[in-house]
Protein backbone atom coordinates (compact mmCIF):
# COMPACT_ATOMS: atom_id res chain seq x y z
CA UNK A 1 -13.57 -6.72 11.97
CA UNK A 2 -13.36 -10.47 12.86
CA UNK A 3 -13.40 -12.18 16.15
CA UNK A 4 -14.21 -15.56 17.28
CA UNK A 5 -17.86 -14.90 18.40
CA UNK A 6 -18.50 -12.65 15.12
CA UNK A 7 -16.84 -14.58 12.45
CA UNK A 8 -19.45 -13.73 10.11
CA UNK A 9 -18.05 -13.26 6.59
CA UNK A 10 -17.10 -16.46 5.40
CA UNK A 11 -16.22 -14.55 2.21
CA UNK A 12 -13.25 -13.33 3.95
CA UNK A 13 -11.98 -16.01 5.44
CA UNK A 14 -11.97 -17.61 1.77
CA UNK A 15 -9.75 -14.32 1.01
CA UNK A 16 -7.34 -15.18 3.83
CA UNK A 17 -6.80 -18.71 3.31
CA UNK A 18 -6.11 -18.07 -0.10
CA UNK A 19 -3.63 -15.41 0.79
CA UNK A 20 -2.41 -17.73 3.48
CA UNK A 21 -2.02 -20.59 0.31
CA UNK A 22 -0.44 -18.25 -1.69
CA UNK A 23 2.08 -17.38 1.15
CA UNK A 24 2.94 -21.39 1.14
CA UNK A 25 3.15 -22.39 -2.73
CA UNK A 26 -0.62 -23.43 -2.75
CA UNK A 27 -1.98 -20.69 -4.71
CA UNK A 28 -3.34 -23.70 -6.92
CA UNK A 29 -5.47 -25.49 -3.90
CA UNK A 30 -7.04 -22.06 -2.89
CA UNK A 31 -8.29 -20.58 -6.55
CA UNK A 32 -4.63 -19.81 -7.79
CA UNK A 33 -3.80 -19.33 -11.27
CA UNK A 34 -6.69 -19.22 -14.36
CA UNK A 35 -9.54 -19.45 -11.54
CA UNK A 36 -11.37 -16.54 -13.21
CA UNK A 37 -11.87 -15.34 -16.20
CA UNK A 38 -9.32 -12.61 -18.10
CA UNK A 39 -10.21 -8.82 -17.94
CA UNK A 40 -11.25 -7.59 -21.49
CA UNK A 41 -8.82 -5.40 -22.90
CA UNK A 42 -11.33 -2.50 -24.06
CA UNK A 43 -11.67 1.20 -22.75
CA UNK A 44 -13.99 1.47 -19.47
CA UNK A 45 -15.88 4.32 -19.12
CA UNK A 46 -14.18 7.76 -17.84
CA UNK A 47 -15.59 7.53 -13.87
CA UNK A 48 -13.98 3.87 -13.91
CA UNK A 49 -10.67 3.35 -13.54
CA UNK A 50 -8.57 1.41 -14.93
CA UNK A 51 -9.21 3.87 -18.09
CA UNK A 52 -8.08 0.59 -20.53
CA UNK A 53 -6.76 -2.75 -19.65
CA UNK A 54 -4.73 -2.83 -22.96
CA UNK A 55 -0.93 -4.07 -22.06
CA UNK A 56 -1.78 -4.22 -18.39
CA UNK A 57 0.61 -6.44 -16.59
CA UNK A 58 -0.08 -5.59 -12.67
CA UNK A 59 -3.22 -4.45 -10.91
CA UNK A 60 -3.46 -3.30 -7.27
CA UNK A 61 -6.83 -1.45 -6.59
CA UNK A 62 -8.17 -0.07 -3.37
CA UNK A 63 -10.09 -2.79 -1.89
CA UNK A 64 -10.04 -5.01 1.55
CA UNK A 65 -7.48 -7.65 1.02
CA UNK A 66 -8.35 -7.71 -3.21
CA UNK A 67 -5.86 -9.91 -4.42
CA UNK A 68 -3.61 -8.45 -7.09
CA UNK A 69 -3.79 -9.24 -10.63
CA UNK A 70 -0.74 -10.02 -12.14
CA UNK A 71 -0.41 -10.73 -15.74
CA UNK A 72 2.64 -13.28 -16.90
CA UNK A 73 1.74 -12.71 -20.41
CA UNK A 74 -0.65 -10.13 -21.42
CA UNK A 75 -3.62 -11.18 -23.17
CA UNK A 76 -3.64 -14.42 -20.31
CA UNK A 77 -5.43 -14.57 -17.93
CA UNK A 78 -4.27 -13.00 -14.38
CA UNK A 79 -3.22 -15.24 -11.37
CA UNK A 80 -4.33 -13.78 -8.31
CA UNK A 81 -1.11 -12.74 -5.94
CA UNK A 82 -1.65 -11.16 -2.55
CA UNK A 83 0.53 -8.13 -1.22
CA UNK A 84 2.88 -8.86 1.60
CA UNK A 85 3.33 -6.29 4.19
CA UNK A 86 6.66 -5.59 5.82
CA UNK A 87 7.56 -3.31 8.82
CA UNK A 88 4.60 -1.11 9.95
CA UNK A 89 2.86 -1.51 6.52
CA UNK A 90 -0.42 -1.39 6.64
CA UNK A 91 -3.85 -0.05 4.94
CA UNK A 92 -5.79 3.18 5.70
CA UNK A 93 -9.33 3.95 5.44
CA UNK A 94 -9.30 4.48 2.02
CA UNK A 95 -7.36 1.01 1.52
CA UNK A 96 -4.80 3.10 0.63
CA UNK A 97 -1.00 1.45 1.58
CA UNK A 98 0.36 3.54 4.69
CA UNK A 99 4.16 3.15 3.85
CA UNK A 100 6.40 4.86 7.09
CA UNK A 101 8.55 2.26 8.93
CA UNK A 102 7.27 -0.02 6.55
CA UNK A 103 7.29 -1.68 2.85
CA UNK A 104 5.40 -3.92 0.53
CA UNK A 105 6.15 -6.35 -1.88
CA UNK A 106 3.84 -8.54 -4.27
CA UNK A 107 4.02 -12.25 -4.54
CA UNK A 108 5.80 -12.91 -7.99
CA UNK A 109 5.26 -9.97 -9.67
CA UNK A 110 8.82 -8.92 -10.34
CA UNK A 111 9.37 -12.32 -12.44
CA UNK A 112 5.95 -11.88 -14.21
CA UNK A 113 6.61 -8.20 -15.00
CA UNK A 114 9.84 -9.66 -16.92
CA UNK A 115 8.16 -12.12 -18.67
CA UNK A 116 5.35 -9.63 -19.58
CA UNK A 117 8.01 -7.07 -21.05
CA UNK A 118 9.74 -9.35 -23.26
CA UNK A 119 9.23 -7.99 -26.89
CA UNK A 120 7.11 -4.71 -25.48
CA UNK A 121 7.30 -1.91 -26.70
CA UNK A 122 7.13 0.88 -24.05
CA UNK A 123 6.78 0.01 -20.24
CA UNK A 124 4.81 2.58 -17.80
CA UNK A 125 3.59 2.85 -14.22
CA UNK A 126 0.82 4.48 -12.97
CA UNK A 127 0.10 5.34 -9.12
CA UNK A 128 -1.64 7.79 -6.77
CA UNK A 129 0.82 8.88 -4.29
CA UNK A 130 0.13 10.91 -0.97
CA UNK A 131 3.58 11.93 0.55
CA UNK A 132 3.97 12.49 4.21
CA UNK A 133 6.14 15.60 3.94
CA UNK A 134 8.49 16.93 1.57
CA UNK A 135 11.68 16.76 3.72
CA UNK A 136 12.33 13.43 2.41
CA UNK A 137 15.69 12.35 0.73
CA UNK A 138 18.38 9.93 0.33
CA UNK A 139 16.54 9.78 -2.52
CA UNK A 140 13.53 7.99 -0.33
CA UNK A 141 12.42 5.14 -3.05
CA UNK A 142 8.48 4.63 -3.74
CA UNK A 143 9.03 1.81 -5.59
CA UNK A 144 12.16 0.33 -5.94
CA UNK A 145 13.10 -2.65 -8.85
CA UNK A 146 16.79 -3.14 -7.84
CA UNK A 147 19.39 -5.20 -5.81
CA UNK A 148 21.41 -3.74 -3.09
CA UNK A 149 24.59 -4.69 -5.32
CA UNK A 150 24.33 -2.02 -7.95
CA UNK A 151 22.05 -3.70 -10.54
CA UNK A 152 18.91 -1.51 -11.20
CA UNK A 153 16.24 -1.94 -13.22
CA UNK A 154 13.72 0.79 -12.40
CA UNK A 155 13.66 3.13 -8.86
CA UNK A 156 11.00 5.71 -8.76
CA UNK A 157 11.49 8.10 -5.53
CA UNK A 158 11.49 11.61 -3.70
CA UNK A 159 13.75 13.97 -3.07
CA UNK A 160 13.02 16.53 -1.05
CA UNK A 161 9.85 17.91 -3.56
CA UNK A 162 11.34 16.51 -6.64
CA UNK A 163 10.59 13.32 -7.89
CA UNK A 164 13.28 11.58 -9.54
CA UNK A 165 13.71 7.99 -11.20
CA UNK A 166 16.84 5.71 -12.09
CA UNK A 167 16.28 3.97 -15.48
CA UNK A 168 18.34 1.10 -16.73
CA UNK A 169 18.07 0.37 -20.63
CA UNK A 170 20.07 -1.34 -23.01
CA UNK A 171 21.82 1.87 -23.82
CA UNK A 172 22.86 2.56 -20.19
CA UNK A 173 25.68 0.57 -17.55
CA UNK A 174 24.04 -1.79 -14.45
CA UNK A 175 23.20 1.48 -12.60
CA UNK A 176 21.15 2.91 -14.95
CA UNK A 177 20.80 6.69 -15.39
CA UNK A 178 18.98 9.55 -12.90
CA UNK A 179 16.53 11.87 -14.38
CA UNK A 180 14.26 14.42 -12.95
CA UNK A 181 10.74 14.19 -13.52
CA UNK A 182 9.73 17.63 -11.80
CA UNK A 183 8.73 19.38 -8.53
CA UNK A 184 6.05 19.24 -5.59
CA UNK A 185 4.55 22.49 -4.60
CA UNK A 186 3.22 20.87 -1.65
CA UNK A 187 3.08 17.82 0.24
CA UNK A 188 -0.51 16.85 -1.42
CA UNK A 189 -1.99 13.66 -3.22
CA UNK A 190 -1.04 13.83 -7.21
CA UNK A 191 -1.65 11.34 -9.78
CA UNK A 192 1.78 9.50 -11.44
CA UNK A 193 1.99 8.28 -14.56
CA UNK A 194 6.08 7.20 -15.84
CA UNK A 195 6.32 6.13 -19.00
CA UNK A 196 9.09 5.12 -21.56
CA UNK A 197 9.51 4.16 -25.23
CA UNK A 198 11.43 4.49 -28.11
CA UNK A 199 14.77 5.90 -25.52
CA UNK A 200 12.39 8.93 -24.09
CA UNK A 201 11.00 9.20 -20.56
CA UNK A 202 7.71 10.88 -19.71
CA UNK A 203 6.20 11.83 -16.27
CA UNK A 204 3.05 12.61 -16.37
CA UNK A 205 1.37 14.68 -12.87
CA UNK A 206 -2.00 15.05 -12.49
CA UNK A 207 -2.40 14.79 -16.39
CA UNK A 208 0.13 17.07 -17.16
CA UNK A 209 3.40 16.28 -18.68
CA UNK A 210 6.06 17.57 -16.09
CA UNK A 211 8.94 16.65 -18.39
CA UNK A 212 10.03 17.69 -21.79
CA UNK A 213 10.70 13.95 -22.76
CA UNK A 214 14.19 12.63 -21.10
CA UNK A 215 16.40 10.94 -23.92
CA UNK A 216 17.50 8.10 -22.25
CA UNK A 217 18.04 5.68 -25.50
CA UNK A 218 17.43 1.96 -25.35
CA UNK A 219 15.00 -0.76 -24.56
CA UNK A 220 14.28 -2.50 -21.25
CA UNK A 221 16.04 -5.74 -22.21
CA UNK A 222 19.03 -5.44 -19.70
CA UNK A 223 16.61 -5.67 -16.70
CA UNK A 224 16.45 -8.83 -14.66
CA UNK A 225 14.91 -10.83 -12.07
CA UNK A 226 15.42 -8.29 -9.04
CA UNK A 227 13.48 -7.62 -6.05
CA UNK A 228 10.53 -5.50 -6.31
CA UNK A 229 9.64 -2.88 -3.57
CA UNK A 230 7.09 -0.59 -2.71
CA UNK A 231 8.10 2.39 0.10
CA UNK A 232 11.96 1.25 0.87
CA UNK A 233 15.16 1.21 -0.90
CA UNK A 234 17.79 -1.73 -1.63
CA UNK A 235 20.24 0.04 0.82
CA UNK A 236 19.36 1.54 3.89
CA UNK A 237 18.34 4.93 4.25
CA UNK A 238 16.04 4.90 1.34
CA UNK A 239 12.55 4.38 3.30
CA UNK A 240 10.09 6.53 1.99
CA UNK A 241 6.77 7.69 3.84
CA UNK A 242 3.51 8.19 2.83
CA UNK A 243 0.42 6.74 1.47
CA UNK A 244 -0.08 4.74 -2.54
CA UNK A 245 -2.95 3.32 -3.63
CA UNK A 246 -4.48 2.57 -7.21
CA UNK A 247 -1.42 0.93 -8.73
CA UNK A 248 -0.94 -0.12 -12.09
CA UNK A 249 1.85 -1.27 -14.41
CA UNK A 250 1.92 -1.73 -18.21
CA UNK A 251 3.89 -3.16 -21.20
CA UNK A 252 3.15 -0.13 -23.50
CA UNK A 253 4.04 3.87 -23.62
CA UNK A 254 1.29 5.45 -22.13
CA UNK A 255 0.96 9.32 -24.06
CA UNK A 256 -0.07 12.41 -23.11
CA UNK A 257 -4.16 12.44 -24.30
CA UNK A 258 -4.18 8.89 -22.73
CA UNK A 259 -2.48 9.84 -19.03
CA UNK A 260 -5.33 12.55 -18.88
CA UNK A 261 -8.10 10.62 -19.40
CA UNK A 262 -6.68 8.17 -16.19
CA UNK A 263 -5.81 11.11 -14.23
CA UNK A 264 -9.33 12.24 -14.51
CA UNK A 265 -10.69 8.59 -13.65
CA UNK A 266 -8.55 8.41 -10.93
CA UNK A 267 -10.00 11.87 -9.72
CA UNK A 268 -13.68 10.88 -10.32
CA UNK A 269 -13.04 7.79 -8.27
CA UNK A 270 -11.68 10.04 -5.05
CA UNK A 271 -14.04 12.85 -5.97
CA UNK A 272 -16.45 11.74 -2.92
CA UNK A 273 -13.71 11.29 0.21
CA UNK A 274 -14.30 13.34 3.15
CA UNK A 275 -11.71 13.34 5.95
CA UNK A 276 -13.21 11.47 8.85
CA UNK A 277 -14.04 13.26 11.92
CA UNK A 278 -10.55 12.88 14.62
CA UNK A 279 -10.91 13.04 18.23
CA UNK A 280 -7.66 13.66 20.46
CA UNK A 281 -7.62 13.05 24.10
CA UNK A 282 -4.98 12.85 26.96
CA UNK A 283 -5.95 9.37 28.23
CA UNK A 284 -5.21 6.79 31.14
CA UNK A 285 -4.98 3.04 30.86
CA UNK A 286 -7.34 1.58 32.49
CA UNK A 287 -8.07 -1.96 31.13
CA UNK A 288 -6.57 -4.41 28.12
CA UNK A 289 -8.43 -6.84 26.07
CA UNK A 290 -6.33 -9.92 26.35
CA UNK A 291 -4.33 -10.81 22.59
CA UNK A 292 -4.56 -13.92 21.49
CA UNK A 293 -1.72 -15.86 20.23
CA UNK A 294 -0.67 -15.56 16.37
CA UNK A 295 -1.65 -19.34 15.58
CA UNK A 296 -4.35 -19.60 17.64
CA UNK A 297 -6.17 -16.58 15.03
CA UNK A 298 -4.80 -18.73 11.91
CA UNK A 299 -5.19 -17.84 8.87
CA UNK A 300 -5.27 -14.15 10.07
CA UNK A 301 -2.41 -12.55 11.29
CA UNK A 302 -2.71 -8.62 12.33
CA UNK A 303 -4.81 -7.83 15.23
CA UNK A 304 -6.52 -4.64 16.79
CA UNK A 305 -6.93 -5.35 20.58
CA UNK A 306 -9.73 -3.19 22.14
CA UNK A 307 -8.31 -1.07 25.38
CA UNK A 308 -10.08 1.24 27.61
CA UNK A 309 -8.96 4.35 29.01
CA UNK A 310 -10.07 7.31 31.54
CA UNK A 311 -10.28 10.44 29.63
CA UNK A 312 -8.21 13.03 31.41
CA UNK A 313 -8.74 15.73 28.88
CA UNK A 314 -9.92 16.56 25.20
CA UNK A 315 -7.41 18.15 23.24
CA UNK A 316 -9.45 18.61 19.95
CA UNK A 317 -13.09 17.60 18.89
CA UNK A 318 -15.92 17.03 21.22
CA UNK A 319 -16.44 14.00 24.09
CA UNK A 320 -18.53 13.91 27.10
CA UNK A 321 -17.84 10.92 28.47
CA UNK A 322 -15.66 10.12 31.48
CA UNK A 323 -14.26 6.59 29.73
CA UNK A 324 -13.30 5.60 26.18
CA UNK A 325 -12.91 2.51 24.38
CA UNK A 326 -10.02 2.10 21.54
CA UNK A 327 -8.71 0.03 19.13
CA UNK A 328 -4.84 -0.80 18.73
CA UNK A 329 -2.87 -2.19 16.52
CA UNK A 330 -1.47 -5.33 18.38
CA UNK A 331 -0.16 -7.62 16.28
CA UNK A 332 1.42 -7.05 12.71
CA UNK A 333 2.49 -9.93 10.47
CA UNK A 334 2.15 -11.83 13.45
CA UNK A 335 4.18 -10.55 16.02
CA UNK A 336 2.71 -8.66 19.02
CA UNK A 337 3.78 -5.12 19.30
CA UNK A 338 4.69 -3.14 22.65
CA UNK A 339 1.18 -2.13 23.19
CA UNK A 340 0.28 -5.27 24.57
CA UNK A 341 2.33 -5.09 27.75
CA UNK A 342 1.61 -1.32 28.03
CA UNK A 343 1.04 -0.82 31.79
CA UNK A 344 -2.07 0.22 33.59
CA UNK A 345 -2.13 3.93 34.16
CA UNK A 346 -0.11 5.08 31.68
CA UNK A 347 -1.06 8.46 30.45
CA UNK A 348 -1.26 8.73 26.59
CA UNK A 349 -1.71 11.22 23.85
CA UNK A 350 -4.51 9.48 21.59
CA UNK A 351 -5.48 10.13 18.22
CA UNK A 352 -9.08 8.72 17.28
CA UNK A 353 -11.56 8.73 14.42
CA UNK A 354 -14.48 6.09 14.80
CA UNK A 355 -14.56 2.49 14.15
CA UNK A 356 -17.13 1.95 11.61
CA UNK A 357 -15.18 4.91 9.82
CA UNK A 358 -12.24 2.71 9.47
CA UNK A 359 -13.85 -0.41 6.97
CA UNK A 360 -10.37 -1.68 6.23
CA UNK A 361 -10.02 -3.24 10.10
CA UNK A 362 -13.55 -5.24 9.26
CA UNK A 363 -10.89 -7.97 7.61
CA UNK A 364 -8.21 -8.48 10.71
CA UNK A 365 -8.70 -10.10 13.78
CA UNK A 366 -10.57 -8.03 16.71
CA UNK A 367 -9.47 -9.04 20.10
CA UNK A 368 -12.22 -7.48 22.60
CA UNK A 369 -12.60 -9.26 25.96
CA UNK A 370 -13.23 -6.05 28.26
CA UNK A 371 -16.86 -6.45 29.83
CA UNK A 372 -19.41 -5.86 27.34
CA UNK A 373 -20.86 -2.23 27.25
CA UNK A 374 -23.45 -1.50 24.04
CA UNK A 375 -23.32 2.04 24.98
CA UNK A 376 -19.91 3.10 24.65
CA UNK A 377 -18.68 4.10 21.15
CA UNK A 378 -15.28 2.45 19.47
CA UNK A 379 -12.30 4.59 18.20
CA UNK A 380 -9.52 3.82 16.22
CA UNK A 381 -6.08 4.77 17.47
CA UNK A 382 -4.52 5.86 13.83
CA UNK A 383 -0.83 7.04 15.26
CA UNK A 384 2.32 4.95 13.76
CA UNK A 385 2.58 1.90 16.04
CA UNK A 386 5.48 0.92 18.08
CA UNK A 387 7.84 -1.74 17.01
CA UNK A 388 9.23 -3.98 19.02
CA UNK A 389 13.30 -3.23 19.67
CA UNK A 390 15.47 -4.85 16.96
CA UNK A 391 12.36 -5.42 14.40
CA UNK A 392 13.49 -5.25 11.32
CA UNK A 393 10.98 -4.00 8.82
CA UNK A 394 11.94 -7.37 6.23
């Protein structure tokens, strides 16, 4: 985590001001387009994942603040986009996306997808998907590749514990056509792979084909340049909530030996993950670290202000101590949240796990200007922030 005394990565400032260039048109200035060299399009070993960058067209892995690759024209080389988050988007401790009053898009990747697709042969999606619950519906829409005026090219989503997906093809009218691509026994992380060629639609979860094939007919050369978005619909009352991570898109059918070998990549790669240790305390205010204006922290632009409470009881797991300190989230996409005018003495339910558990906060802006005490261990408040009234999540 970054603050003005302790700005001691320069590596990720570099990351930030190229995100920030990206966000303004200057990807070029900042290492933009062709600054490093192509992936090779040859099979990785099982443990790594991607499994093969053949036909890859989009790459998001689980990193802190890893640009994207996205491929205009496979066999180029990537240009490096940056994901923008909307709403209450933000990453977990896994550097996982936490999607729940919140929604992500990726800078130019819907137009570079269609340029990537033209003459393909097949088109598939892969993702690891954690949902929050399986009440969800409307259908709620993972990703969603569609305008809110009834032109669809692709929406991938939940409904209650089935997954579903709306597929446009040449075959099919501006809507496209709903299919089913099977059932959730529980409300667990699983492994996606979608995948269509030659008119037929395959879901792969967890390895396993959970469709017979869907005949759909058609190619993919009605879709268009439409907006691309992760965790929210085109229409209102599509949100969905949960957690992706390990996203990747490509311009080929991806079959059934094939999705197994990247489900089991995918697996070796979260194999190790332990939950980290929560602590849950009724808590009084007692002092705020003071938040610093959103372009006086430039190029950074979320913020976890440091608060201290009085610990009025322990609710679950194990603290001694009569005080404890605790990170917020403040600001998001720069604009302060409620938190920071929360009053002194306000009782609160907090949810902790520790600091240095949390590595994806080393990259955003720490604002900690309580008195300096060594001693006192840091928590991580990992409850769904407040938004401010009337904040949209765009």
């Amino acid at each position: 985590m970054i603050d003005r005394k302790h700005a001691r990565e320069n590596g990720l400032a570099l990351v930030r001001l190229t995100a920030l260039a990206a966000a303004l048109g200057l990807a070029g200035a900042c290492g933009g387009p062709g600054t490093d060299s192509p992936a090779p399009a040859q099979a990785r070993p099982e443990a790594a994942w991607p499994v093969s960058r053949e036909g890859l067209a989009f790459l998001m892995e689980n990193a802190s603040w890893k640009p994207a690759e996205v491929y205009a024209k496979v066999g180029d080389e990537p240009f490096y986009s940056t994901w923008s988050p909307k709403g209450l988007a933000r990453r977990d401790r896994n550097f996982a996306v936490i999607l729940g009053k919140g929604s992500f898009v990726v800078d130019r990747l819907a137009e570079s997808l269609l340029s990537a697709l033209k003459g393909a042969k097949g088109f598939s999606v892969e993702m690891y998907v954690t949902p929050d619950d399986l009440d969800q519906g409307g259908p709620a829409w993972i990703m969603c590749f569609a305008s809110g005026e009834g032109a669809v090219n692709m929406r991938l989503g939940q409904e209650g514990s089935e997954l579903v997906v709306t597929l446009r093809t040449s075959a099919t009218d501006a809507k496209g056509v709903r299919a089913s691509l099977g059932s959730l026994a529980h409300a667990e992380p699983f492994h996606l792979i979608v995948s269509y060629a030659d008119g037929r639609l395959a879901c792969y979860l967890n390895g396993k084909m959970s469709n017979a094939g869907t005949s759909i007919g058609g190619d993919l050369s009605a879709w268009s340049n439409l907006p691309l978005v992760f965790g929210a619909g085109d229409e209102p009352g599509h949100d969905w909530s949960g957690a992706l991570e390990g996203i990747a898109m490509y311009v080929r059918p991806i079959k059934a030996d094939e999705a197994l070998r990247h489900y089991r990549s995918f697996a070796a790669k979260t194999a190790g993950r332990k939950p980290a240790e929560r602590l849950e305390v009724q808590a009084k205010l007692l002092a705020r670290s003071d938040i610093p204006e959103a372009w006086n922290i430039l190029p950074y632009y979320q913020v976890v202000g440091i608060y201290e409470y009085e610990v009025e009881k322990v609710l679950a797991g194990s603290y001694s101590a009569k005080t404890i300190r605790a990170g917020h989230w403040c600001m998001l996409r720069q604009k302060k949240l409620p938190i920071c005018e929360a009053p002194l003495g306000i009782s609160r339910r907090l949810v902790l796990e520790r600091m240095e558990d949390n590595p994806q906060l080393e990259s955003d802006w720490r604002a900690d200007t309580l008195r300096p005490d060594p001693e006192m261990p840091l928590y991580y408040d990992v409850t769904l922030p407040v938004a401010p009234d009337g904040w949209d999540a765009d």
